[in-house]
Protein backbone atom coordinates (compact mmCIF):
# COMPACT_ATOMS: atom_id res chain seq x y z
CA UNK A 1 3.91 8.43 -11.64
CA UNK A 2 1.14 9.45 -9.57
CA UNK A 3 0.51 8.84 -5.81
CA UNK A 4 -1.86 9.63 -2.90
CA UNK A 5 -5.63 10.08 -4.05
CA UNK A 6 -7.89 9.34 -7.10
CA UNK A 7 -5.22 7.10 -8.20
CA UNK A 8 -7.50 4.50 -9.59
CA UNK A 9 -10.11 6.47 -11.57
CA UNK A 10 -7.23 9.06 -12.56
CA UNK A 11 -6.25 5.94 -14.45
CA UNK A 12 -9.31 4.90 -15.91
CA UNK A 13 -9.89 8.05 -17.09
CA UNK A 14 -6.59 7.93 -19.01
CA UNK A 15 -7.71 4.10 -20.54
CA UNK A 16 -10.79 5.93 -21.41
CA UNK A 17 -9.47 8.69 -23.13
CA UNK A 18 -7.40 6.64 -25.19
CA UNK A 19 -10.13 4.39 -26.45
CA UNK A 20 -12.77 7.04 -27.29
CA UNK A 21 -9.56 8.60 -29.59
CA UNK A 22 -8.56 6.01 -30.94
CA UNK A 23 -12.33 5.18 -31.93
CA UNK A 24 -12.96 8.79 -33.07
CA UNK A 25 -9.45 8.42 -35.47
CA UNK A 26 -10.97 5.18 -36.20
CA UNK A 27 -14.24 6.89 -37.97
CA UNK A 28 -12.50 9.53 -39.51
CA UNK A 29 -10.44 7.46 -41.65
CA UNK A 30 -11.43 7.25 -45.47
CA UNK A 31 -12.12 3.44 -46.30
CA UNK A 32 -9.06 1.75 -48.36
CA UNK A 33 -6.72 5.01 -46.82
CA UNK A 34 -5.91 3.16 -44.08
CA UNK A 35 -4.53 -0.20 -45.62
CA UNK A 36 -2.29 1.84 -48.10
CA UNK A 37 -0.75 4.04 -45.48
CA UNK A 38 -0.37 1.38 -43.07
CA UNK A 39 1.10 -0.90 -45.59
CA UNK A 40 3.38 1.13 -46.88
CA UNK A 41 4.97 1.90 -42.97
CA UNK A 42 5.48 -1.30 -42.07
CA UNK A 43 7.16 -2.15 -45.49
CA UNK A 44 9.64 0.59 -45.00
CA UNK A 45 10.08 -0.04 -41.31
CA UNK A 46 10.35 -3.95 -41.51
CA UNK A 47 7.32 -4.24 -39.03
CA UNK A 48 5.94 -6.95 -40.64
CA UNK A 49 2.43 -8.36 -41.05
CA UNK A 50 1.92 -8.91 -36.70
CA UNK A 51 2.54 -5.10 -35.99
CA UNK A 52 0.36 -4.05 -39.12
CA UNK A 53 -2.41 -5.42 -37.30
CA UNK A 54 -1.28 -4.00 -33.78
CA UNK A 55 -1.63 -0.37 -35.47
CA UNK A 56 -4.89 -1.15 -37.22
CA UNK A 57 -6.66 -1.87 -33.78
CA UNK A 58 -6.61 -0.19 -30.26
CA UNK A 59 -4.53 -2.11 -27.56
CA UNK A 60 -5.40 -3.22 -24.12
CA UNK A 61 -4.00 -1.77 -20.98
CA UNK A 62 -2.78 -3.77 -18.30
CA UNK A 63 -3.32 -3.09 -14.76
CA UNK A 64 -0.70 -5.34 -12.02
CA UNK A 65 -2.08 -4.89 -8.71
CA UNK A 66 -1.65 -6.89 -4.90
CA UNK A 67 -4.13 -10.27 -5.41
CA UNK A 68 -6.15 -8.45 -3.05
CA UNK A 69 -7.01 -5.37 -5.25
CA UNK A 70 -8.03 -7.19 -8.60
CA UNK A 71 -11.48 -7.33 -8.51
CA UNK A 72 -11.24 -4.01 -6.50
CA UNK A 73 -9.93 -2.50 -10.00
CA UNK A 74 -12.44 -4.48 -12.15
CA UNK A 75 -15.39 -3.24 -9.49
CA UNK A 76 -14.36 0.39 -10.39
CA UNK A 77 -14.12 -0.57 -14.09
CA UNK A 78 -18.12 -1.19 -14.05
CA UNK A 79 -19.00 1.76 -11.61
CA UNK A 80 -17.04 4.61 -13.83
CA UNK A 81 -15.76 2.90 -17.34
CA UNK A 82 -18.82 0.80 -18.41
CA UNK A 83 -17.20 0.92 -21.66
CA UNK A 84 -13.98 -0.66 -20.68
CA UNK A 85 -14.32 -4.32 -21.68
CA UNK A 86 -12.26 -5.83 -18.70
CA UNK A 87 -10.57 -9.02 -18.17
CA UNK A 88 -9.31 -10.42 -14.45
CA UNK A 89 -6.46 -13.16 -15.22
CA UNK A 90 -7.31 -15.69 -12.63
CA UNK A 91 -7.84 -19.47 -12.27
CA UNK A 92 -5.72 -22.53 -13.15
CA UNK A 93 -2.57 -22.18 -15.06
CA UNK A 94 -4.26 -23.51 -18.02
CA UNK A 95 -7.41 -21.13 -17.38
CA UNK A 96 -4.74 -18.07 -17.26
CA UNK A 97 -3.03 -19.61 -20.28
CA UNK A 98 -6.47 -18.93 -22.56
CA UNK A 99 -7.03 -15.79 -20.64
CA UNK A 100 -3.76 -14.17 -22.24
CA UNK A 101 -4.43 -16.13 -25.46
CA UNK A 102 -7.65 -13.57 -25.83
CA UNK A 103 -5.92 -10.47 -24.32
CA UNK A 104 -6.15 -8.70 -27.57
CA UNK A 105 -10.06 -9.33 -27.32
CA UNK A 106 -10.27 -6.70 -24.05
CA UNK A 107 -9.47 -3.10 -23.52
CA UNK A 108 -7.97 -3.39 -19.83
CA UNK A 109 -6.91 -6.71 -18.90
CA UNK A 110 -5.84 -7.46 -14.97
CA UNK A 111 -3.24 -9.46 -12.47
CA UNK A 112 -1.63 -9.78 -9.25
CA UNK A 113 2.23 -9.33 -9.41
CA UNK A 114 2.19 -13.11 -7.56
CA UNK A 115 0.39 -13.86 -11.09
CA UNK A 116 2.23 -12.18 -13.64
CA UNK A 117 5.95 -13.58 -11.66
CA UNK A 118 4.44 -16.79 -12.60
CA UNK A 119 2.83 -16.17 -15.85
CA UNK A 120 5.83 -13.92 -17.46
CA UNK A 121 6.58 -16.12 -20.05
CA UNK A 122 2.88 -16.70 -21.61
CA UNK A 123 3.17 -12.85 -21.72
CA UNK A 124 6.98 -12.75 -23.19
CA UNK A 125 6.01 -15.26 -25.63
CA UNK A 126 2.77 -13.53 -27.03
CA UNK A 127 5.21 -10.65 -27.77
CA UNK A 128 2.50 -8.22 -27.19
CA UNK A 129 2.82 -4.51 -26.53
CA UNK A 130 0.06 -3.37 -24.23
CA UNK A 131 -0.63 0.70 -24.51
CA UNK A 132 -0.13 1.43 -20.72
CA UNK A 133 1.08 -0.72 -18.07
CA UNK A 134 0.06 0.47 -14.14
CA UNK A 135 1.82 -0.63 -11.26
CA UNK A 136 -0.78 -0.42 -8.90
CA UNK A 137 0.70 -0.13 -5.11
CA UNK A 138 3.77 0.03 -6.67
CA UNK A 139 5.65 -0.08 -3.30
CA UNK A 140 5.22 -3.97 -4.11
CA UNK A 141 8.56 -3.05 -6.54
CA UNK A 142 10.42 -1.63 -3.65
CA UNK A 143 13.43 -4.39 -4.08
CA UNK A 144 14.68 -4.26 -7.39
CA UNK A 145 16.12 -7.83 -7.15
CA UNK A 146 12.30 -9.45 -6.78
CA UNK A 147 10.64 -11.65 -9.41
CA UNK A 148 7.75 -9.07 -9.17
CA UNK A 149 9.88 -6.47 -10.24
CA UNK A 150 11.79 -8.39 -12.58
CA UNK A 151 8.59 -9.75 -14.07
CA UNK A 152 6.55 -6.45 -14.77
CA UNK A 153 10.06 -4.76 -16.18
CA UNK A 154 10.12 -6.74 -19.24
CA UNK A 155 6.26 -6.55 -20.15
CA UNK A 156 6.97 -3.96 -23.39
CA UNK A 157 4.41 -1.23 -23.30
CA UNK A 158 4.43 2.33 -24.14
CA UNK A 159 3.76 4.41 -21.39
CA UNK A 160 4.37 3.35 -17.90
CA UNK A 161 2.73 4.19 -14.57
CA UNK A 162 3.47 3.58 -10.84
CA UNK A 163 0.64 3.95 -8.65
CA UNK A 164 1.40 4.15 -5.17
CA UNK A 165 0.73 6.42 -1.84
CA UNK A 166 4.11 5.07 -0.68
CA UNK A 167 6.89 5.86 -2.78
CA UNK A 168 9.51 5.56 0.09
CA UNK A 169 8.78 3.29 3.25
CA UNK A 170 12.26 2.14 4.34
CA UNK A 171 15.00 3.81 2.37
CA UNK A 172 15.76 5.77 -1.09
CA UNK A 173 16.52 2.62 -2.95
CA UNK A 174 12.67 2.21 -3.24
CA UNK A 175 12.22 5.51 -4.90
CA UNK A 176 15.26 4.29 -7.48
CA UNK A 177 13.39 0.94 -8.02
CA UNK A 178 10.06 2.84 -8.95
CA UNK A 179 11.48 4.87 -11.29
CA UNK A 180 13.82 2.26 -13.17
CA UNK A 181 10.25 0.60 -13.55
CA UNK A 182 8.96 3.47 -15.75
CA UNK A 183 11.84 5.34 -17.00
CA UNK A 184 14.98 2.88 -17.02
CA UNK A 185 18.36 4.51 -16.55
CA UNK A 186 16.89 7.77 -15.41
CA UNK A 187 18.00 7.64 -12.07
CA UNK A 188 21.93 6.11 -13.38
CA UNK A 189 22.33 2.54 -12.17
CA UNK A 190 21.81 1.57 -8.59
CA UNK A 191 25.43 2.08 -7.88
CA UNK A 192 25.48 5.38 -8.93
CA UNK A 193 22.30 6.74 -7.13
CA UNK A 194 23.40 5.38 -3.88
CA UNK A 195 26.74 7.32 -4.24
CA UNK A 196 25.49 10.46 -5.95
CA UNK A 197 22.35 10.67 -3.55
CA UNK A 198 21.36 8.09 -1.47
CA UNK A 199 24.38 8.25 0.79
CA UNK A 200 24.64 12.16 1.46
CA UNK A 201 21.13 12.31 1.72
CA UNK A 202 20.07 10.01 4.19
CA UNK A 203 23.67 9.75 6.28
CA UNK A 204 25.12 13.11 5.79
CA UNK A 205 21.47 14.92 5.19
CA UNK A 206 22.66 17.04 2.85
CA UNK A 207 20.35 19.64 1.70
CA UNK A 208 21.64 20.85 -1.56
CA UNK A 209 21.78 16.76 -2.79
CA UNK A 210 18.36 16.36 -1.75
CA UNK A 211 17.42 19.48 -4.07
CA UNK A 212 18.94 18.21 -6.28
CA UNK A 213 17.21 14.76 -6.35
CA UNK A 214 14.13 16.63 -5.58
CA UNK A 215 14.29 18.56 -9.02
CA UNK A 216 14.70 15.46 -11.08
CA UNK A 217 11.93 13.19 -9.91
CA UNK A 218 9.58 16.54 -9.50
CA UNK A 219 8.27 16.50 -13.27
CA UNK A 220 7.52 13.05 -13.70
CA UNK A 221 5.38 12.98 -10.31
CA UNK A 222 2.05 14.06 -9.88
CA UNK A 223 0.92 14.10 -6.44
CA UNK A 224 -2.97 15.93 -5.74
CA UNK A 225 -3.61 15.39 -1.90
CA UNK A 226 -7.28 15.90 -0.56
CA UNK A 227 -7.03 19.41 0.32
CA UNK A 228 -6.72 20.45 -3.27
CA UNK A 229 -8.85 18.31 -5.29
CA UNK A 230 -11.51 17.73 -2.91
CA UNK A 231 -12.54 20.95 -0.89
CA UNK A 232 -15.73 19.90 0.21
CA UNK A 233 -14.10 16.92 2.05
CA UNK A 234 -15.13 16.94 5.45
CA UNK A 235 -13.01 17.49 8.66
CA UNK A 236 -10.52 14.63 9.89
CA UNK A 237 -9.16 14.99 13.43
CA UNK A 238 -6.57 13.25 15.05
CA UNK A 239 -6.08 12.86 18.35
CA UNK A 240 -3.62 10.55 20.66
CA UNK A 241 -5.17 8.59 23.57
CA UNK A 242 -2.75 7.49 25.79
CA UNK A 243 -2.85 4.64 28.42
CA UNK A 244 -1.07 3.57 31.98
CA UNK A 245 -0.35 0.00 31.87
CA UNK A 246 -1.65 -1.75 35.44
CA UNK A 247 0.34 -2.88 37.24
CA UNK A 248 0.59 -6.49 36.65
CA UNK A 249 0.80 -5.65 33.34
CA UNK A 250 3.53 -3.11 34.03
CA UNK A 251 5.47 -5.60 36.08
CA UNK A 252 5.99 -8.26 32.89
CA UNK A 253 6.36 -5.26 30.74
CA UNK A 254 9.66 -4.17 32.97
CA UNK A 255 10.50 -7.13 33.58
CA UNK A 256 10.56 -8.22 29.79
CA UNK A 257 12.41 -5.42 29.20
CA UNK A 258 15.39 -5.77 31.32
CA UNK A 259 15.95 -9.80 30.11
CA UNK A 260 15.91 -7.99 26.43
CA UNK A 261 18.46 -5.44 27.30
CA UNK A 262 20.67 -7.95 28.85
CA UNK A 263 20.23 -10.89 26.20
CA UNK A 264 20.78 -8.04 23.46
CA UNK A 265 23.67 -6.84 24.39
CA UNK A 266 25.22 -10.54 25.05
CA UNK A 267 24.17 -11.12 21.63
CA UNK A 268 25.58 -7.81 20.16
CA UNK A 269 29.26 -8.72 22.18
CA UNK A 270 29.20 -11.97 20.79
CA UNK A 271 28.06 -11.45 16.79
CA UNK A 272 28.06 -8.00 16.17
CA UNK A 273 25.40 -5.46 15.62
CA UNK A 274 24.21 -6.36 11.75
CA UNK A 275 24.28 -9.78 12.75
CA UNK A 276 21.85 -9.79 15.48
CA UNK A 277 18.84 -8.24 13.45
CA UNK A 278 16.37 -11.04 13.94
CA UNK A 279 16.91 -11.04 17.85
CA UNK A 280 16.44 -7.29 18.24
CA UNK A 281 13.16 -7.74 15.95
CA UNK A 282 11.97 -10.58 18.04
CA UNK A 283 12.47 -8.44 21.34
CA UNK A 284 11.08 -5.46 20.13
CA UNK A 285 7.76 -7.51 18.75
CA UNK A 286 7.40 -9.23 22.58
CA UNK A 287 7.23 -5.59 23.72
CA UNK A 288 5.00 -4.17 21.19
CA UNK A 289 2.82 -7.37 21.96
CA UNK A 290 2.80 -6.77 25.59
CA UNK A 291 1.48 -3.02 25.39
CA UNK A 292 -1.32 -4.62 23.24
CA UNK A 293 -2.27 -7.43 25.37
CA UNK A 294 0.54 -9.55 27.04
CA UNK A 295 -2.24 -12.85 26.49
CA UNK A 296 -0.30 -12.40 23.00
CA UNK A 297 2.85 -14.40 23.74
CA UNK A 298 2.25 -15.72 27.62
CA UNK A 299 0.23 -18.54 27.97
CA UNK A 300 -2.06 -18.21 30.87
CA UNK A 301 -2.26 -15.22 31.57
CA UNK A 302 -5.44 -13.98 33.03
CA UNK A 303 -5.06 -10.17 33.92
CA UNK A 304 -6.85 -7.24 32.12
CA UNK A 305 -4.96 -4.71 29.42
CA UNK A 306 -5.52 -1.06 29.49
CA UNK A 307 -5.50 -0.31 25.96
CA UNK A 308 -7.99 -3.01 25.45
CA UNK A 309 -10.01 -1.77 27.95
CA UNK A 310 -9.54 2.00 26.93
CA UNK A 311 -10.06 0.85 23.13
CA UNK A 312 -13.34 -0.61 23.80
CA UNK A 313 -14.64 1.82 26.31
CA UNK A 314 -14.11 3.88 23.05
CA UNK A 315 -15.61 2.10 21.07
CA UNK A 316 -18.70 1.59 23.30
CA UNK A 317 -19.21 5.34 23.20
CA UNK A 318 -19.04 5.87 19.05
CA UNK A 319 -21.45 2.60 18.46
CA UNK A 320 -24.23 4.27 21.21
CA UNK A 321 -23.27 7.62 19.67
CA UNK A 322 -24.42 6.31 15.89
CA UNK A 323 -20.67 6.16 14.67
CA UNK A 324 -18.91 3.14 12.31
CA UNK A 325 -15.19 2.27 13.29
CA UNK A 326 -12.77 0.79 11.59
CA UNK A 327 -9.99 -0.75 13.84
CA UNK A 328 -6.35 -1.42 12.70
CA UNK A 329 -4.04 -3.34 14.26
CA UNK A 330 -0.49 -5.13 13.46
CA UNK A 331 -1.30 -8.01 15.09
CA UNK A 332 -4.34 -10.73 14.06
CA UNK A 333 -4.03 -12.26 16.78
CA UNK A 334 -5.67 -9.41 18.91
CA UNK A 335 -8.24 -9.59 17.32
CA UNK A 336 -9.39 -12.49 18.56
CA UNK A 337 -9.40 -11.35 21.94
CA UNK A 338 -11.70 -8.35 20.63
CA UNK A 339 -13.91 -10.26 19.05
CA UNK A 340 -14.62 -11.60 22.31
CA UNK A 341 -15.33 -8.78 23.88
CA UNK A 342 -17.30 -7.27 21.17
CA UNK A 343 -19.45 -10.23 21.26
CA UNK A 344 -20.49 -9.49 25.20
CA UNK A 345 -21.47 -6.56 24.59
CA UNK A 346 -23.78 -7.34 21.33
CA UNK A 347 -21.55 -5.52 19.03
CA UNK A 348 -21.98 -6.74 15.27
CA UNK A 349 -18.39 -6.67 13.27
CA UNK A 350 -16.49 -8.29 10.36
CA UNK A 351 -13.09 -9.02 10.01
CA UNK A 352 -10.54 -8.78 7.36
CA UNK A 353 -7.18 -10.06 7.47
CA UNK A 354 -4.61 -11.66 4.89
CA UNK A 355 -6.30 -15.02 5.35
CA UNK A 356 -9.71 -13.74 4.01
CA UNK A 357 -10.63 -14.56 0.11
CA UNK A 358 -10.26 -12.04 -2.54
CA UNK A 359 -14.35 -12.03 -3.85
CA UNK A 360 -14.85 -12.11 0.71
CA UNK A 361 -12.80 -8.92 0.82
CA UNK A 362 -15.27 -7.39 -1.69
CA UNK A 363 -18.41 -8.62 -0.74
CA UNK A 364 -17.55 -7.37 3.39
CA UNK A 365 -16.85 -3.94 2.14
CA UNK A 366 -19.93 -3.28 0.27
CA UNK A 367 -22.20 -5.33 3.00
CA UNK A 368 -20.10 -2.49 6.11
CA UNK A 369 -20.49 0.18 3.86
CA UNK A 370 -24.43 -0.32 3.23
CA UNK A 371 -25.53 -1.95 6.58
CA UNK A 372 -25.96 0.47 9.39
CA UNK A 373 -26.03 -3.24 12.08
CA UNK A 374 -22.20 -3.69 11.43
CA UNK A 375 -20.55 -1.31 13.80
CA UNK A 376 -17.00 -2.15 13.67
CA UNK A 377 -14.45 -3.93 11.08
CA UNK A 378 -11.43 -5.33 12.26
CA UNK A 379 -8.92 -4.99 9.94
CA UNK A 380 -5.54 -6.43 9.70
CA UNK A 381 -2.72 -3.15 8.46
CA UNK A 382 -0.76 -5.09 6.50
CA UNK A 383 -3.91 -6.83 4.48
CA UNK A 384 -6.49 -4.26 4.35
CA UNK A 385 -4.26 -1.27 4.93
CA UNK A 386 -4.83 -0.11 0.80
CA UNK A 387 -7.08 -0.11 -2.08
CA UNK A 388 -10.50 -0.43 0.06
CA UNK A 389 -12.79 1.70 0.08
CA UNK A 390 -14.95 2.30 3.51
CA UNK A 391 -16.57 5.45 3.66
CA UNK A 392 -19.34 3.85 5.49
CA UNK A 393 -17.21 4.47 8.37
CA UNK A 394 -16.64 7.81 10.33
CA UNK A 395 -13.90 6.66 12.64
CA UNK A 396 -10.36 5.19 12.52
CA UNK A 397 -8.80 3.21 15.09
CA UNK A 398 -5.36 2.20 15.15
CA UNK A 399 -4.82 0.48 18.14
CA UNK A 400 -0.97 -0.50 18.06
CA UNK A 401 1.36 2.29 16.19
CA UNK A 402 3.37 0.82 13.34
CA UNK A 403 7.07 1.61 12.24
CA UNK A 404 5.72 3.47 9.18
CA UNK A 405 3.10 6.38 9.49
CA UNK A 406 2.73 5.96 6.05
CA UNK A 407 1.35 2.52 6.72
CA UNK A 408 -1.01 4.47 8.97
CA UNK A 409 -2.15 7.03 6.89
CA UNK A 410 -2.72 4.75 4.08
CA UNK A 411 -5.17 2.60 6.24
CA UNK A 412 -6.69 5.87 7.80
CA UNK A 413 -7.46 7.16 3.87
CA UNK A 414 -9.61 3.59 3.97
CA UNK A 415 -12.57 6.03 5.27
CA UNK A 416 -10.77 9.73 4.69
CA UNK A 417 -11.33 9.17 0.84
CA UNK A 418 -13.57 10.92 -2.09
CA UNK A 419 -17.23 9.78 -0.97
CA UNK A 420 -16.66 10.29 2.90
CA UNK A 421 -19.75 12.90 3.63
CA UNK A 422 -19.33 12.72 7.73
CA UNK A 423 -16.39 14.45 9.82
CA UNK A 424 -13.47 11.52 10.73
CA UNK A 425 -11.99 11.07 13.85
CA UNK A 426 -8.69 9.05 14.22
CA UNK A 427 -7.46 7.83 17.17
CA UNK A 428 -3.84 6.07 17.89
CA UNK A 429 -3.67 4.09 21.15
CA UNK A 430 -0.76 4.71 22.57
CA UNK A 431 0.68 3.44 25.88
CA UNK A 432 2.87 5.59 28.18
CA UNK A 433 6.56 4.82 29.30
CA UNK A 434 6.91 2.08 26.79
CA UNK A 435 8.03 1.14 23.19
CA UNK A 436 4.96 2.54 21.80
CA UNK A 437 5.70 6.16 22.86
CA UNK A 438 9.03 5.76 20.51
CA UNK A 439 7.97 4.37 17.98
CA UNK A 440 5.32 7.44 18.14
CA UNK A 441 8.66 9.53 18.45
CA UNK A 442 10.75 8.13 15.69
CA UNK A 443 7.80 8.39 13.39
CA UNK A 444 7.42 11.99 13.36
CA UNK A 445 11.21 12.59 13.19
CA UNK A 446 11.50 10.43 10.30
CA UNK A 447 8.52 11.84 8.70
CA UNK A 448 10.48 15.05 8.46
CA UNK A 449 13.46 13.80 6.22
CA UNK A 450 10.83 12.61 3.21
CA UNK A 451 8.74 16.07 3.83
CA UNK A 452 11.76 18.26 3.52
CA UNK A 453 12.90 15.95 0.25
CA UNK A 454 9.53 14.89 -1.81
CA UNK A 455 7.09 16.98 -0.12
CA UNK A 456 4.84 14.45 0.35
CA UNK A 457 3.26 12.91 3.88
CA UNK A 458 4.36 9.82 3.73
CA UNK A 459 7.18 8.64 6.51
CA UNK A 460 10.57 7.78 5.82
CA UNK A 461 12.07 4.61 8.19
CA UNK A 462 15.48 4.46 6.86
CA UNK A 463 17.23 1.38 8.12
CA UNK A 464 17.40 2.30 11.54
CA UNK A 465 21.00 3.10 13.22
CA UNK A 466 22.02 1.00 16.21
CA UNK A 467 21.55 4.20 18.57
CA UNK A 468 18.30 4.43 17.66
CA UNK A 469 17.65 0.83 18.18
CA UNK A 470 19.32 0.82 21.81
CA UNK A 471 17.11 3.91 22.40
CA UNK A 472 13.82 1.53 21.86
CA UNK A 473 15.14 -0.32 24.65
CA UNK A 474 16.17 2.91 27.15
């Protein structure tokens, strides 16, 4: 399993490897040596006539990515495997159907795990054995009870890879999930992980359980951050900018606040804590929304917003100042505002969010990356937040902090990536006395707990304890 950076051409590079061996074993072999030895195997070992053939020719690889990241994996393919003959599955059901037919025709062969959920049994019943299979983002098998990771568990291959800069977002039973994907049973059952580690770890933090845990995923992971592999990577800074709500802005914010506080705790009395999940959500969303831009969710209103005034003095400054930005943000709907704003002032941009097109995706990288006119790229987190790759740009932007700094970093390595020739500068817009300053909090204290544990960067937001909750709301 291998996460952070590189992923995708440390892969290729293994698909390569294998080929140009198994083409070099290929010419070595004396003619008429091959059919004896290979017939008398599968004789002895009841393989039959189907798995003759399957030794007698190299296999294809299959990559299972986000729908997003296909032709991102097949663009890479070209640009640093031109040998690799590739295959996208993609089109009509009966399109797909022919694709897989001809699998055996291709040396890496790709889907989406929305794909593959729905294709599993063209795959089951073709019976074929593929040499690797990758999980690409492989947070996407987080919940073990999911058709996508139900699906990709019973395509047979040999070796099996999970590909991901996020092994943990929420809770430990992601890590568990990952690793029944490519070594089943390692980690016990379910069950038994929860009670062995899970529980003392993340309730009881227990340090000699998490050494424990630590030792037994340690060999199978292999985790190269930037500062190793890539010394000549330039500089990234980081820097918070924080911003004073005005005050009509500050008087819904307040004023929000204490009807949530109230409400919540009605609803809390009256159904219990575990039971009133979608409520707290809800409030905490309308308070998020308001430190954004409180035009979000209230109809009509007609005052300013500091951090969208800070945010774009900002980015004012880097466009004069030569710089490209990329700009993150939880919420699409802000960016309609910006765009607004961004058009006043003669700013060129593109957008990307989960509504945009698979081949669009592609085609608005390369055209930010190459033209110097395009300034800024909105970006929805959740959509564009992996697998790009936007070196073109020299500064981050995250204008609303999300649960997971993780999620963060992961959109942030967008630009900080292998390529990247300027300095980066990050900055997270973050507004004082409110919901954003905790979130800020909780991040780094959570970040802690999978430092300590995997010794990675990535955060760790357990499922978050009623205290803390309440505390949002202090």
């Amino acid at each position: 399993m291998t996460w952070d950076f590189g992923k995708t051409i440390q892969m290729l590079s293994v698909i390569v490897d294998y080929i140009q061996n198994e083409q070099q074993e290929n010419e070595n072999i004396i003619p008429g040596q091959e059919t004896m030895e290979d017939t008398i195997q599968a004789n002895s070992t009841n393989l039959g006539k189907k798995s003759l053939l399957k030794r007698n020719n190299k296999r294809a690889s299959l990559v299972v990515s986000p729908s997003s990241l296909t032709l991102n994996w097949q663009n890479e393919a070209k640009k640093f495997a031109k040998e690799l003959k590739t295959l996208v599955i993609r089109g009509t059901l009966a399109e797909r159907k022919r694709q897989i037919e001809e699998i055996d025709q291709y040396d890496l062969v790709i889907t989406s795990y929305d794909l593959l959920k729905r294709d599993i049994e063209l795959y089951l019943q073709k019976d074929y054995t593929f040499r690797y299979i990758i999980a690409d983002e492989a947070q996407y098998l987080k919940n073990s009870n999911t058709q996508n990771a139900k699906s990709i568990k019973k395509i047979k291959a040999d070796t099996r890879y999970a590909l991901t800069g996020t092994p943990i977002e929420n809770s430990l039973s992601e890590l568990w999930s990952i690793f029944d994907f490519i070594m089943p049973g390692y980690l016990f059952t379910y069950k038994k992980f929860k009670t062995m580690y899970e529980t003392p770890i993340v309730k009881e933090e227990d340090q000699e359980t998490m050494q424990k845990l630590r030792m037994l995923i340690e060999p199978f992971v292999l985790r190269r951050n930037k500062k190793e592999v890539l010394t000549e990577l330039p500089d990234k800074t980081i820097t918070v900018l924080n911003n004073e709500m005005g005050e009509e802005q500050r008087n819904i914010y307040l004023s929000y606040l204490a009807q949530a506080k109230q409400e919540l705790a009605e609803e809390i009395e009256l159904n219990g804590y575990e039971r009133s999940q979608i409520q707290i959500l809800a409030a905490l969303t309308r308070l998020r929304q308001i430190c954004c831009h409180p035009s979000l969710f209230i109809e009509g209103y007609n005052e300013g917003s500091s951090k969208l005034e800070q945010c774009i003095e900002v980015i004012q400054d880097a466009v004069t100042s030569g710089h490209k930005i990329l700009l993150f943000s939880g919420y699409t709907s802000m960016f309609e505002i910006m765009e607004k704003e961004l058009k006043q002032r003669g700013i060129q941009y593109f957008k990307l969010t989960g509504s945009t097109k698979v081949d669009e995706r592609i085609e608005l990288v390369d055209e930010f990356n190459q033209n110097p006119e395009i300034k800024v790229f909105l970006i929805s987190l959740k959509a564009g937040g992996t697998g790009l790759n936007l070196t073109g740009a020299d500064m981050v932007i995250h204008y609303d902090p999300w649960w997971n700094l993780s999620t963060e970093n992961q959109a942030t390595d967008r630009a900080y990536r292998i390529g990247q020739k300027n300095n980066v500068q990050v900055y997270k817009l973050i507004t004082k006395n409110s919901i954003e300053e905790k979130i800020y909090e909780l991040q780094q204290k959570k970040a802690e707990l999978v430092d300590n544990m995997l010794s990675t960067k990535t955060s760790f937001v357990n499922k978050l304890s009623k205290e803390e909750i309440m505390d949002l709301f202090a």
